[in-house]
C-alpha atoms as a PDB file:
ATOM      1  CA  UNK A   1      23.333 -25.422  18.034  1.00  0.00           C
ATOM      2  CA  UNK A   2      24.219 -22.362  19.299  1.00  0.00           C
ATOM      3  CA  UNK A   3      24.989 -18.839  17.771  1.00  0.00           C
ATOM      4  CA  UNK A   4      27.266 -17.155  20.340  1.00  0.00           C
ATOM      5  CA  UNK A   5      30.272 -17.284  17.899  1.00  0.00           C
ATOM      6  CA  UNK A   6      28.179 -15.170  15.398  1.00  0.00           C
ATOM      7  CA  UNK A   7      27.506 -12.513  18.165  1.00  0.00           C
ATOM      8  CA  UNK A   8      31.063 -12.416  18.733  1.00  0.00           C
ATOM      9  CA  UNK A   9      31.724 -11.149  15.026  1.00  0.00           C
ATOM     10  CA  UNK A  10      28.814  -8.695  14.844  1.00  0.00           C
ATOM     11  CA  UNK A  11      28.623  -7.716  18.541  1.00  0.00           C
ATOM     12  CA  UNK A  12      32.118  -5.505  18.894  1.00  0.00           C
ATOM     13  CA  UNK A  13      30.281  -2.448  18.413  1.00  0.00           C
ATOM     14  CA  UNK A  14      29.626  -0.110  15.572  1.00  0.00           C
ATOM     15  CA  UNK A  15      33.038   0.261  14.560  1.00  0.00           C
ATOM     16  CA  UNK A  16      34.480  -2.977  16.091  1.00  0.00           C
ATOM     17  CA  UNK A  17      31.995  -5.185  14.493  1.00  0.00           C
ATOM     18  CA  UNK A  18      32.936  -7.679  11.395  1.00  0.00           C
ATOM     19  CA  UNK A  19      30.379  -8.388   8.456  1.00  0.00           C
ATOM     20  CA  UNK A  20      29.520 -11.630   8.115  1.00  0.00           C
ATOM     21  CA  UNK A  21      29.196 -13.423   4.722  1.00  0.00           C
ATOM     22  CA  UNK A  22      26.072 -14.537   2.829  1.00  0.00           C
ATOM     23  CA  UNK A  23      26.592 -17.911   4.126  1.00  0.00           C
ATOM     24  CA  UNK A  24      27.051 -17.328   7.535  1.00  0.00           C
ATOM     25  CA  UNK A  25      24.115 -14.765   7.895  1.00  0.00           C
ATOM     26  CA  UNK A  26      22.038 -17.801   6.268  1.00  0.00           C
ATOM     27  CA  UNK A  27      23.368 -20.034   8.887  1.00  0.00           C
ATOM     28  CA  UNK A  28      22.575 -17.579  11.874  1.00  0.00           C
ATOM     29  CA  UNK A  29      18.963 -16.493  10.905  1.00  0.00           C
ATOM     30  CA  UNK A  30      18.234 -20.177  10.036  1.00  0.00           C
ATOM     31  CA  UNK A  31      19.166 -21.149  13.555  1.00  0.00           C
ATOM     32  CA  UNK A  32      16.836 -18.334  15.345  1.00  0.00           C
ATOM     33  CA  UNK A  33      14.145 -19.088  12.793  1.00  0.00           C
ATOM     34  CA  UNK A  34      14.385 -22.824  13.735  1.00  0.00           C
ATOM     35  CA  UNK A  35      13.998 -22.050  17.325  1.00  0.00           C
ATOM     36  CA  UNK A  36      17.403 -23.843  17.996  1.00  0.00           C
ATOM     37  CA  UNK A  37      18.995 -20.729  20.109  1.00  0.00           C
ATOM     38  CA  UNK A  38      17.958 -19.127  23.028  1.00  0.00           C
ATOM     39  CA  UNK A  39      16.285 -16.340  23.871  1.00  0.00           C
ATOM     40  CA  UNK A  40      18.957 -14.598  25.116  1.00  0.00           C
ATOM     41  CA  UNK A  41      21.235 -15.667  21.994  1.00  0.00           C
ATOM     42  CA  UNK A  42      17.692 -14.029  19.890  1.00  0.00           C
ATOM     43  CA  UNK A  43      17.859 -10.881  22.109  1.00  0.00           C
ATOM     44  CA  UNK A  44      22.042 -10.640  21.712  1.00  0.00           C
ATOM     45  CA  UNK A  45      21.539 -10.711  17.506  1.00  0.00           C
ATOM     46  CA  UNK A  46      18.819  -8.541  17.002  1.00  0.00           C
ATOM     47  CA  UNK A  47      20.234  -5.786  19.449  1.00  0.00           C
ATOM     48  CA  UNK A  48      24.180  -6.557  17.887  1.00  0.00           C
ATOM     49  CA  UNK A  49      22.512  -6.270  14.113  1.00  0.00           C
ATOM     50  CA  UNK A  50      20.609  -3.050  15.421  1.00  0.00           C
ATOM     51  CA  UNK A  51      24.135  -1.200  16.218  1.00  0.00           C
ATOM     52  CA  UNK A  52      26.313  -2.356  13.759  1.00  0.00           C
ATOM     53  CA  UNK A  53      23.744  -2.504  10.717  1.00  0.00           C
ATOM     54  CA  UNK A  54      22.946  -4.871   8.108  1.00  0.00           C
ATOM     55  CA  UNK A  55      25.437  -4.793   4.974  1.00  0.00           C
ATOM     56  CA  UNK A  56      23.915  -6.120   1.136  1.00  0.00           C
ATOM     57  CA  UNK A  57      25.475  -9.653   1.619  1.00  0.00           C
ATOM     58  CA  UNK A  58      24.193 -10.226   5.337  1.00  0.00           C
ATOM     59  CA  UNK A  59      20.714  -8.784   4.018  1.00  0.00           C
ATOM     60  CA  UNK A  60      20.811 -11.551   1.232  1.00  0.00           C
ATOM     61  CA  UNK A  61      21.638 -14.376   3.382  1.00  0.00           C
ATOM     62  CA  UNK A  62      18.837 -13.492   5.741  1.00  0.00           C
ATOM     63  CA  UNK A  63      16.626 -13.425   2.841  1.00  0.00           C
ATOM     64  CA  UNK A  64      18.283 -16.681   1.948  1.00  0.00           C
ATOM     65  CA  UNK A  65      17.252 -18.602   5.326  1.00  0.00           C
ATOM     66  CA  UNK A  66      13.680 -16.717   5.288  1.00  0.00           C
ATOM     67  CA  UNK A  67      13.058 -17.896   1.459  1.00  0.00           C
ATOM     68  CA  UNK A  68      13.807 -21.687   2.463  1.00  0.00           C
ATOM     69  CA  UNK A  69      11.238 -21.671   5.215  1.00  0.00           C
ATOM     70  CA  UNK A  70       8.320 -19.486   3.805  1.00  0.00           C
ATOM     71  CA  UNK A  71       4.867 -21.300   3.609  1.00  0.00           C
ATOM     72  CA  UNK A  72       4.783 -19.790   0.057  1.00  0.00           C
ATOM     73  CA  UNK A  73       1.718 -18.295  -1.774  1.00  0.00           C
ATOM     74  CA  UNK A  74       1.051 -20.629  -5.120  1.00  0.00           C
ATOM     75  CA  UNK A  75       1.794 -19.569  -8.770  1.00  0.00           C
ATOM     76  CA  UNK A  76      -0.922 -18.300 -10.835  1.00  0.00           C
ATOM     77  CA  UNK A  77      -1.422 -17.757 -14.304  1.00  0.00           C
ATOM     78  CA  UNK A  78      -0.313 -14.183 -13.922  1.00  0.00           C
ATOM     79  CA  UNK A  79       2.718 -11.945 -12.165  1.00  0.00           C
ATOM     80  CA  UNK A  80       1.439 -11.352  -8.418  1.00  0.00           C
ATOM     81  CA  UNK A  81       2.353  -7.781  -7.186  1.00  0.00           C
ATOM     82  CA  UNK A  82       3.568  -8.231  -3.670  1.00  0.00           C
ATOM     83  CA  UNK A  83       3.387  -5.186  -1.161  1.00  0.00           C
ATOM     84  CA  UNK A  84       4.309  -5.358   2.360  1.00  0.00           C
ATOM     85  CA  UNK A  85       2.300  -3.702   4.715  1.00  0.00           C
ATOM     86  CA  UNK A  86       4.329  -2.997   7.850  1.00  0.00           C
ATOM     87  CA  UNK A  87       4.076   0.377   9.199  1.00  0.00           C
ATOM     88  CA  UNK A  88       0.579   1.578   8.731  1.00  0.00           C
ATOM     89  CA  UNK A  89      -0.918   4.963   9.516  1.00  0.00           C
ATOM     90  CA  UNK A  90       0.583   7.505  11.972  1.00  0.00           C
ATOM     91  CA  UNK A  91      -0.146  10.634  10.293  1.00  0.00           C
ATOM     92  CA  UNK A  92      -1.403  10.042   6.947  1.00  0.00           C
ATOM     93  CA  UNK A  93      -3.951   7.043   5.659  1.00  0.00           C
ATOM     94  CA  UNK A  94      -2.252   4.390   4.796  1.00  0.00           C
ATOM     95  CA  UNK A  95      -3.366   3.975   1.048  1.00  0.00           C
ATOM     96  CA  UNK A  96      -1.455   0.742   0.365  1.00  0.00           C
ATOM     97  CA  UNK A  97      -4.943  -0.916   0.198  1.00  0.00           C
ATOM     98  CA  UNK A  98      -5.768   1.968  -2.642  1.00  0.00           C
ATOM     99  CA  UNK A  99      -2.797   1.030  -4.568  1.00  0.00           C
ATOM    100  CA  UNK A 100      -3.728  -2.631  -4.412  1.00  0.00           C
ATOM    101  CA  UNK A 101      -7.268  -2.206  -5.914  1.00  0.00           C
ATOM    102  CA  UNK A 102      -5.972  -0.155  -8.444  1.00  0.00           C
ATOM    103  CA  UNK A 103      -3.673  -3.124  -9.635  1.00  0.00           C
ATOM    104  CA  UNK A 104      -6.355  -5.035  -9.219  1.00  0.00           C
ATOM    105  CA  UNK A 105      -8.721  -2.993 -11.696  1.00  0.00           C
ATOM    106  CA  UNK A 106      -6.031  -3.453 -14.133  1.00  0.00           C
ATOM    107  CA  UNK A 107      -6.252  -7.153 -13.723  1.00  0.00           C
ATOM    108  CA  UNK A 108      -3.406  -8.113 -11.833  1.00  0.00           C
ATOM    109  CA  UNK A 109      -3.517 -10.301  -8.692  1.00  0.00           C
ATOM    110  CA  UNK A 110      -2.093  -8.697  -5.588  1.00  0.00           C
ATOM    111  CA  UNK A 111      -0.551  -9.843  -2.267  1.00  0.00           C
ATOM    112  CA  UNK A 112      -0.322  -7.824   0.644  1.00  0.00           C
ATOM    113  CA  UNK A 113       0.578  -9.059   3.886  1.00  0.00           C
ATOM    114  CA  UNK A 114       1.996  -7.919   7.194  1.00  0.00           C
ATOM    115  CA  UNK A 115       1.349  -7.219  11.002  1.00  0.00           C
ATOM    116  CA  UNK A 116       0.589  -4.821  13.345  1.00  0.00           C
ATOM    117  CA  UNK A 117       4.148  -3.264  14.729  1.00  0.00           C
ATOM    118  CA  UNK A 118       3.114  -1.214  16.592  1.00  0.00           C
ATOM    119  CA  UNK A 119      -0.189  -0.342  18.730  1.00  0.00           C
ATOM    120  CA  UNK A 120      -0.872   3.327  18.131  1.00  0.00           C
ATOM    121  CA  UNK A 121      -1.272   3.108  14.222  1.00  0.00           C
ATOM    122  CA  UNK A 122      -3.798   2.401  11.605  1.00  0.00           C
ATOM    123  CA  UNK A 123      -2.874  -0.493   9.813  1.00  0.00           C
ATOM    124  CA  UNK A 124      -3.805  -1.926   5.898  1.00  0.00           C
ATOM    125  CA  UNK A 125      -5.244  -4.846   7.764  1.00  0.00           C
ATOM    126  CA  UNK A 126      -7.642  -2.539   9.239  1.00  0.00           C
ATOM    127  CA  UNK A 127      -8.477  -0.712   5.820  1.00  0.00           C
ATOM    128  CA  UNK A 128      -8.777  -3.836   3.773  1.00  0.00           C
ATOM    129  CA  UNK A 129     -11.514  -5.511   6.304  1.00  0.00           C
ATOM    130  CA  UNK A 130     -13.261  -2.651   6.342  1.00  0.00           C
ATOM    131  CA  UNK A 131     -13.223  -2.970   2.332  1.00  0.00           C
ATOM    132  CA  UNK A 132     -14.818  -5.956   2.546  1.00  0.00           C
ATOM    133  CA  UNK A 133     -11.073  -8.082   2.024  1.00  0.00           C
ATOM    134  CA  UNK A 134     -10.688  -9.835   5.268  1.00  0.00           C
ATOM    135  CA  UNK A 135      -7.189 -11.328   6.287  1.00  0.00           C
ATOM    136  CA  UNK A 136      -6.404 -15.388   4.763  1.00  0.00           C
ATOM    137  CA  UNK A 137      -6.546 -17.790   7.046  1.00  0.00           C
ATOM    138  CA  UNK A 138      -4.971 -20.436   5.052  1.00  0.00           C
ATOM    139  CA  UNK A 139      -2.278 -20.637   2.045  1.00  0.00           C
ATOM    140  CA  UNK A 140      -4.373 -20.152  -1.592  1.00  0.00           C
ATOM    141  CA  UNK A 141      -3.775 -19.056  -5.128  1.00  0.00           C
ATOM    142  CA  UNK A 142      -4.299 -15.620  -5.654  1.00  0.00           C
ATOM    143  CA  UNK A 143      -6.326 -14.786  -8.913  1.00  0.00           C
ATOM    144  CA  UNK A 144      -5.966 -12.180 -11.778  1.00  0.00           C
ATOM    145  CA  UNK A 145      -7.633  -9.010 -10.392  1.00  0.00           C
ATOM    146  CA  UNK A 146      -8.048 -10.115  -6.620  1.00  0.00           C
ATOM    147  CA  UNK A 147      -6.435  -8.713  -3.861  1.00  0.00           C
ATOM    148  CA  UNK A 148      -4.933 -11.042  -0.829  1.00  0.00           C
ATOM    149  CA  UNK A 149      -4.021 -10.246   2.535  1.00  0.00           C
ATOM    150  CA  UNK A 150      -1.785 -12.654   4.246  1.00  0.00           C
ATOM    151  CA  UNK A 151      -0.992 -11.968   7.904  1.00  0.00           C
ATOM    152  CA  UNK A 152       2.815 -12.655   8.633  1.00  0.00           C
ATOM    153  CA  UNK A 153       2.445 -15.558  11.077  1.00  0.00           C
ATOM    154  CA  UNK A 154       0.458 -17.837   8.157  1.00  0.00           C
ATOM    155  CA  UNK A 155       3.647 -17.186   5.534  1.00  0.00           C
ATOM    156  CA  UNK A 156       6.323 -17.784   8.523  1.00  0.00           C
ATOM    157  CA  UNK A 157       5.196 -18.442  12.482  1.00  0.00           C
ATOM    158  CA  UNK A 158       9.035 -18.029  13.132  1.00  0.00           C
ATOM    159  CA  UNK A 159       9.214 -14.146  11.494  1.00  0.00           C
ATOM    160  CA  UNK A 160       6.561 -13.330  13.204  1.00  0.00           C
ATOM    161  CA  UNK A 161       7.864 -14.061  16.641  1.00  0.00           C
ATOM    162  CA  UNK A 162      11.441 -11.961  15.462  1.00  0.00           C
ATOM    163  CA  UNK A 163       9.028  -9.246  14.687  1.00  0.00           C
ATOM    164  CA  UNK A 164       7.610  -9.494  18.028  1.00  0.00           C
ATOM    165  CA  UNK A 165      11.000  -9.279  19.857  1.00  0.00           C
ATOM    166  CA  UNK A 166      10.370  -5.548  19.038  1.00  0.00           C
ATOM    167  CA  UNK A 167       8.032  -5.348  21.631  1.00  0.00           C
ATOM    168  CA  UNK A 168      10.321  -6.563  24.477  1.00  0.00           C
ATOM    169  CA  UNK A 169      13.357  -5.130  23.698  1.00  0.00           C
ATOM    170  CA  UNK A 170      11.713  -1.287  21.688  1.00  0.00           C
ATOM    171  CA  UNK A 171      14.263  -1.582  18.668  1.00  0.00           C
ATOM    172  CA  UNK A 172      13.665  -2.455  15.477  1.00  0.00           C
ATOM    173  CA  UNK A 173      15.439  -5.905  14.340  1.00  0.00           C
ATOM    174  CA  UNK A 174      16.839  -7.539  10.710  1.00  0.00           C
ATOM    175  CA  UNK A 175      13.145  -8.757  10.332  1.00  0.00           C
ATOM    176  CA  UNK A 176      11.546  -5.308   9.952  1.00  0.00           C
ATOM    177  CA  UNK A 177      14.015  -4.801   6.685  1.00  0.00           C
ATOM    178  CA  UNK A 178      13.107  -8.590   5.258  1.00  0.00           C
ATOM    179  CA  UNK A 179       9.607  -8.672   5.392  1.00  0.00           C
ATOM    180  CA  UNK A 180      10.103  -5.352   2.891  1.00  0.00           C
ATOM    181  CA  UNK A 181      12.407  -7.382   0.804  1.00  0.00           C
ATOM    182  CA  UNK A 182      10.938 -10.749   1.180  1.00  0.00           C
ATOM    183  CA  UNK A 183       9.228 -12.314  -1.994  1.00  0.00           C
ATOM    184  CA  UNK A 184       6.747 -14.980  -0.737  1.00  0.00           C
ATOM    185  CA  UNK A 185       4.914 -16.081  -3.940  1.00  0.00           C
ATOM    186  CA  UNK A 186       6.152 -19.312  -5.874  1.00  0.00           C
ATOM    187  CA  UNK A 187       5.483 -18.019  -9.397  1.00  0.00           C
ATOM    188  CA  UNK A 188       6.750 -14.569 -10.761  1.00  0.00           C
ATOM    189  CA  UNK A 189       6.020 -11.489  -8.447  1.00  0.00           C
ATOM    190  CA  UNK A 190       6.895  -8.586  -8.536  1.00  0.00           C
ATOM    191  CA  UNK A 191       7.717  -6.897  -5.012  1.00  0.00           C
ATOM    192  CA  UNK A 192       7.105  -3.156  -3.860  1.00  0.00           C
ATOM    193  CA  UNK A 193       9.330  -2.197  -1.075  1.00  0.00           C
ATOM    194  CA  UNK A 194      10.149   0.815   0.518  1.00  0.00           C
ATOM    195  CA  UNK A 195      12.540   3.166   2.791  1.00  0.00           C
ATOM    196  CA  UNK A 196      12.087   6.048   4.780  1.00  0.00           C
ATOM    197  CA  UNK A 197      16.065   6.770   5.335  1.00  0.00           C
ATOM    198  CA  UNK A 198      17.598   8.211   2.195  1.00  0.00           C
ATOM    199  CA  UNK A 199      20.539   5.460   3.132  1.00  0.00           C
ATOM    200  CA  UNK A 200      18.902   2.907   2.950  1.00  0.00           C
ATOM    201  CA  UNK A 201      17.819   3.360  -0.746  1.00  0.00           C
ATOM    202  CA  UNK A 202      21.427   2.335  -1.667  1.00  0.00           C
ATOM    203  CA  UNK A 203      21.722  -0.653   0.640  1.00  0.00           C
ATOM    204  CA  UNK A 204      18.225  -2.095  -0.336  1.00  0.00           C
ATOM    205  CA  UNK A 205      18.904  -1.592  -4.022  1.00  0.00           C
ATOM    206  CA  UNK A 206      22.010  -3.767  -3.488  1.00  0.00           C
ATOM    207  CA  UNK A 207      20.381  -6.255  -1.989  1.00  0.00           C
ATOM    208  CA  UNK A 208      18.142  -6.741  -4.416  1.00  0.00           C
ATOM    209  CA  UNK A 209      21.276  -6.743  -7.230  1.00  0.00           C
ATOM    210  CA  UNK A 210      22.382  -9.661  -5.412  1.00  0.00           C
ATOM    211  CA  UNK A 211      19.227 -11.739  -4.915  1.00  0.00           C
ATOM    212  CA  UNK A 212      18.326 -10.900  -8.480  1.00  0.00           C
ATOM    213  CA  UNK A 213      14.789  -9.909  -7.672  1.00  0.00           C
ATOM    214  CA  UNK A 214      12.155  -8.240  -9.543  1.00  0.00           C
ATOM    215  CA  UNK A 215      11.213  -5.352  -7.473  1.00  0.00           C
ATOM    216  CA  UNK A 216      10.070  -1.498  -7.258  1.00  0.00           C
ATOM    217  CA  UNK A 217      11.714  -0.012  -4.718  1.00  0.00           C
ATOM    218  CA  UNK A 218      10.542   3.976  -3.547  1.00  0.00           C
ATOM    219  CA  UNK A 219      10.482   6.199  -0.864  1.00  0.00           C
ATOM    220  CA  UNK A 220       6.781   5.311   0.538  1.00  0.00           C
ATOM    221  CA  UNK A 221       4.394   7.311   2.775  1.00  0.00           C
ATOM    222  CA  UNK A 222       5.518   6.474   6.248  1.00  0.00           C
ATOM    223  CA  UNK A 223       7.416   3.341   5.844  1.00  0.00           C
ATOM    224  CA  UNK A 224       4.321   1.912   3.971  1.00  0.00           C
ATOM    225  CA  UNK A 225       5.285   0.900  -0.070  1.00  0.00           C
ATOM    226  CA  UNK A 226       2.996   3.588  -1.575  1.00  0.00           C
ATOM    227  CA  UNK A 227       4.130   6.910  -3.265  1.00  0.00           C
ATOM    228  CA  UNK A 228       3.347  10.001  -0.757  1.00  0.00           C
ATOM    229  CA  UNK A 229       0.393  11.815  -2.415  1.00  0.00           C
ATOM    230  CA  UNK A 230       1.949  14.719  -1.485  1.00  0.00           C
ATOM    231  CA  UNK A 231       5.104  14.317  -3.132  1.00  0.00           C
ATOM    232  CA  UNK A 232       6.610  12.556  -6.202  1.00  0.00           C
ATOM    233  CA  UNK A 233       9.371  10.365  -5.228  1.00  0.00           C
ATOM    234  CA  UNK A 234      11.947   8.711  -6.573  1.00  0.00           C
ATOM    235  CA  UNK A 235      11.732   5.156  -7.475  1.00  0.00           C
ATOM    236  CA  UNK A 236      13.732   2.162  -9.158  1.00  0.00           C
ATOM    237  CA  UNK A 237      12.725  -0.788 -10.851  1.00  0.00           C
ATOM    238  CA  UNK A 238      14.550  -4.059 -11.076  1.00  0.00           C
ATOM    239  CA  UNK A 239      14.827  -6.714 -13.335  1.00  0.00           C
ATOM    240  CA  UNK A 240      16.593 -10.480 -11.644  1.00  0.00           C
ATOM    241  CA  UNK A 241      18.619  -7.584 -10.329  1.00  0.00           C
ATOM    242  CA  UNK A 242      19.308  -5.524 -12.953  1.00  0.00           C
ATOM    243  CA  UNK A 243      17.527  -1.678 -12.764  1.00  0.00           C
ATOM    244  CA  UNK A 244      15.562  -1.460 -15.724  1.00  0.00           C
ATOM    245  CA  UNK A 245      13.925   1.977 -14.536  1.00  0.00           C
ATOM    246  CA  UNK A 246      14.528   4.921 -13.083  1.00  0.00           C
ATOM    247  CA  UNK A 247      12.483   7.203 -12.297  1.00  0.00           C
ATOM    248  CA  UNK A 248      14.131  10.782 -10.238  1.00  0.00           C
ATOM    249  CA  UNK A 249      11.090  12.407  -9.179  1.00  0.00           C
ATOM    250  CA  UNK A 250      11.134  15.582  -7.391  1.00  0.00           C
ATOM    251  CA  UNK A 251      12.510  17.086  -4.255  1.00  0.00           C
ATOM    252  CA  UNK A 252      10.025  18.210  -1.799  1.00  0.00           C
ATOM    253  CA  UNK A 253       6.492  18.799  -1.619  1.00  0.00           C
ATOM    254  CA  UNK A 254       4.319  19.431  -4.769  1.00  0.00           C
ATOM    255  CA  UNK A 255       2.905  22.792  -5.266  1.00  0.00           C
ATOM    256  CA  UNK A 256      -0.810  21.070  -5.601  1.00  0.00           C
ATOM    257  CA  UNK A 257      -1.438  18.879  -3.053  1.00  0.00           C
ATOM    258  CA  UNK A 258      -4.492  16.374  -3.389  1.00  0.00           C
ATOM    259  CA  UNK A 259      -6.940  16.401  -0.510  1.00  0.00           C
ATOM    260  CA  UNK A 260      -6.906  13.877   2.338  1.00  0.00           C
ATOM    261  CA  UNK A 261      -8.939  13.046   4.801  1.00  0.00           C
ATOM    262  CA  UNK A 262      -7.866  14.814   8.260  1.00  0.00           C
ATOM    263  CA  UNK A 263      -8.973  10.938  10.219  1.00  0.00           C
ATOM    264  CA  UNK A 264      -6.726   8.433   9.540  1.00  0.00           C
ATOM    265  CA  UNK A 265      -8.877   5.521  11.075  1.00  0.00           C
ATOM    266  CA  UNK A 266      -9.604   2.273   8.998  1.00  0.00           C
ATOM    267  CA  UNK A 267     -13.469   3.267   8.335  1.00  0.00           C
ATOM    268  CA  UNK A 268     -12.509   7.044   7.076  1.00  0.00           C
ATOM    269  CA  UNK A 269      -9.878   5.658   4.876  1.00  0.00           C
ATOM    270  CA  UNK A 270     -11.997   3.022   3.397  1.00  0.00           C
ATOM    271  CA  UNK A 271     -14.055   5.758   2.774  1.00  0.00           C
ATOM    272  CA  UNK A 272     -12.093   7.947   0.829  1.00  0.00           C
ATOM    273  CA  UNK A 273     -10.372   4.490  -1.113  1.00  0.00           C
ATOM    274  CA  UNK A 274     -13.850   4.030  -2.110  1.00  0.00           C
ATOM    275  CA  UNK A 275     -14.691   7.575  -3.239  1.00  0.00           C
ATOM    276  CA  UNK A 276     -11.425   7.797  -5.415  1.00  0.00           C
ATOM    277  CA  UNK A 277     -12.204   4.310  -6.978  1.00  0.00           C
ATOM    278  CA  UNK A 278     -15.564   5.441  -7.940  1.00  0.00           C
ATOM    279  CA  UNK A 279     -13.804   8.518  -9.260  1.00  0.00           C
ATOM    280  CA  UNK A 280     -15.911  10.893  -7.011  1.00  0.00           C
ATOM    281  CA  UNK A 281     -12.217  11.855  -5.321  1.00  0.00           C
ATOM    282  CA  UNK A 282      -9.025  11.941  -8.105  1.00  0.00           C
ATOM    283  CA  UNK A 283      -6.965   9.707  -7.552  1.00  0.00           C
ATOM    284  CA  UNK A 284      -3.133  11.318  -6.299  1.00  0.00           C
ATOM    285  CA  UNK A 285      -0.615  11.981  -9.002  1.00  0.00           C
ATOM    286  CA  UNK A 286       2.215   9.784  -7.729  1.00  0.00           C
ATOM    287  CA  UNK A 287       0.028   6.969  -7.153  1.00  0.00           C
ATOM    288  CA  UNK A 288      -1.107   6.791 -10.425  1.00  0.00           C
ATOM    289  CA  UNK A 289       2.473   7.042 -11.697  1.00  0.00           C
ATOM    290  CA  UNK A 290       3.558   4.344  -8.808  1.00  0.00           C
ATOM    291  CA  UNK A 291       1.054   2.008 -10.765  1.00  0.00           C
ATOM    292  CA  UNK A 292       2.194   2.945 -14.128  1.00  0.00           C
ATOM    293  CA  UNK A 293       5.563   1.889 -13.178  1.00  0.00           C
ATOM    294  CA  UNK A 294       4.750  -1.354 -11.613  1.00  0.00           C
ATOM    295  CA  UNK A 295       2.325  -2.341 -14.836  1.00  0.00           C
ATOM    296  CA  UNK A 296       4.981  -1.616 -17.175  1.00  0.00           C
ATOM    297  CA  UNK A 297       7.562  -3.524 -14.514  1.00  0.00           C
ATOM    298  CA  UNK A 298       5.329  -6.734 -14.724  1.00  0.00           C
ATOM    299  CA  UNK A 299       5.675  -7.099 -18.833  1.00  0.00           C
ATOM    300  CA  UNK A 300       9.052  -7.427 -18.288  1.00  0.00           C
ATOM    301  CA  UNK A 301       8.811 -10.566 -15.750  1.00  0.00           C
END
């Protein structure tokens, strides 16, 4: 097996390069996800994706190949909301634990999984052990009202070890977009992704149009798939691919800003998740309107 003929089509250079087609992206990311290619052949797609960039249909056959080899999270009675938890904290708290125990009040089960990318940042991992949630170590059904967190390598070993090529070669690969898109729950879920370049709000939207997922998609806090308390941001709901919501928000920074707390580590976060949970803190505008959206997003699944 080899993937040197794929390389050739996507490695000409930004301009040079040729899309492939659903199929063929399949094919490829099966192959590295397999472990049937080198690791030069790994290294040679993940730098040739990082220059050309992804288009919808390559984006959809990746998910393709990563949907067929997920270790996937059983259905339960109820919609699952599944947020991915990549980025973590840098400047801000990451909150994506807050916006999971808010579902969670409401009754809904919620998955959140990831991995630490990088090693300077606070991630939900972090925040959710600290809240008492600690990380699965095997596959379960996830209850109404509970919140999950799955660390990558127990839904797939093999994107786990793409993420990881980040480390050895310091650019980002295909993986770091699918585990945003990915849905890894059996039953009907309902994923939260994000962007943090304005571009790729149109590119992940049609991606989703042609998996035909159900899916919020916003522009999060940091690359993490919660709405910037600072800020009400745009977001778009989808339907098996069709956008059943939009909602613009506004440009900029609101004019009342909730306070945050200046550390960002896991135990001052947990902290301040608690404090607006027990409503001693109020809970951010856009947050609560992130979770209004997604609650009125799961009656339609």
């Amino acid at each position: 097996m080899s993937i040197s003929h794929y390389i050739k089509e996507i490695g000409r250079g930004k301009d040079g390069a040729r899309p492939l087609s659903r199929e063929q992206s399949a094919d490829l990311l099966g192959q590295v996800l397999d472990g049937v290619v080198t690791d030069l052949e790994i290294g040679g797609f993940c730098l040739a994706m990082r220059i050309k960039g992804e288009t919808p249909e390559e984006m959809a056959g990746f998910l393709d190949a990563v949907h067929q080899r997920l270790n996937l999270i059983p259905a339960s009675d109820g919609p699952i909301v599944v947020l991915p938890s990549y980025n973590g904290a840098r400047k801000l708290p990451v909150l994506t634990p807050l916006l999971a125990l808010l579902l969670a009040r409401e009754g809904v089960g919620v998955l959140v999984h990831g991995t630490p990318t990088e090693s300077k940042r606070v991630f939900s991992s972090e925040v959710l052990a600290a809240l008492d949630t600690p990380a699965l170590t095997a596959i379960k059904t996830i209850a109404a009202g509970e919140v999950a967190f799955a660390p990558t390598e127990l839904l797939s070993p093999a994107l786990k070890r793409l993420l990881d090529v980040r480390r050895a070669v310091g650019l980002r690969n295909p993986a770091h977009s699918l585990v945003k898109l990915m849905n890894p729950v059996a039953g009907k879920a309902l994923v939260v992704s994000s962007y943090t370049h304005p571009e790729y709000a149109l590119s992940m939207a049609a991606t989703f149009e042609l998996v035909k997922a159900d899916a919020l998609l916003l522009r999060g806090t940091e690359g993490e798939g919660v709405a910037d308390p600072r800020r009400s941001p745009q977001m778009q709901g989808f339907i098996q691919g069709e956008q059943v919501l939009a909602h613009e928000g506004v440009k900029g920074t609101l004019p009342s800003v909730p306070d945050l707390p200046k550390a960002i580590d896991a135990d001052s976060t947990a902290a301040y998740i608690r404090s607006v949970l027990d409503g001693d803190s109020p809970l951010p505008p856009s947050i609560a309107q992130q979770v209004a959206h997604i609650l009125q997003l799961l009656k339609q699944l």
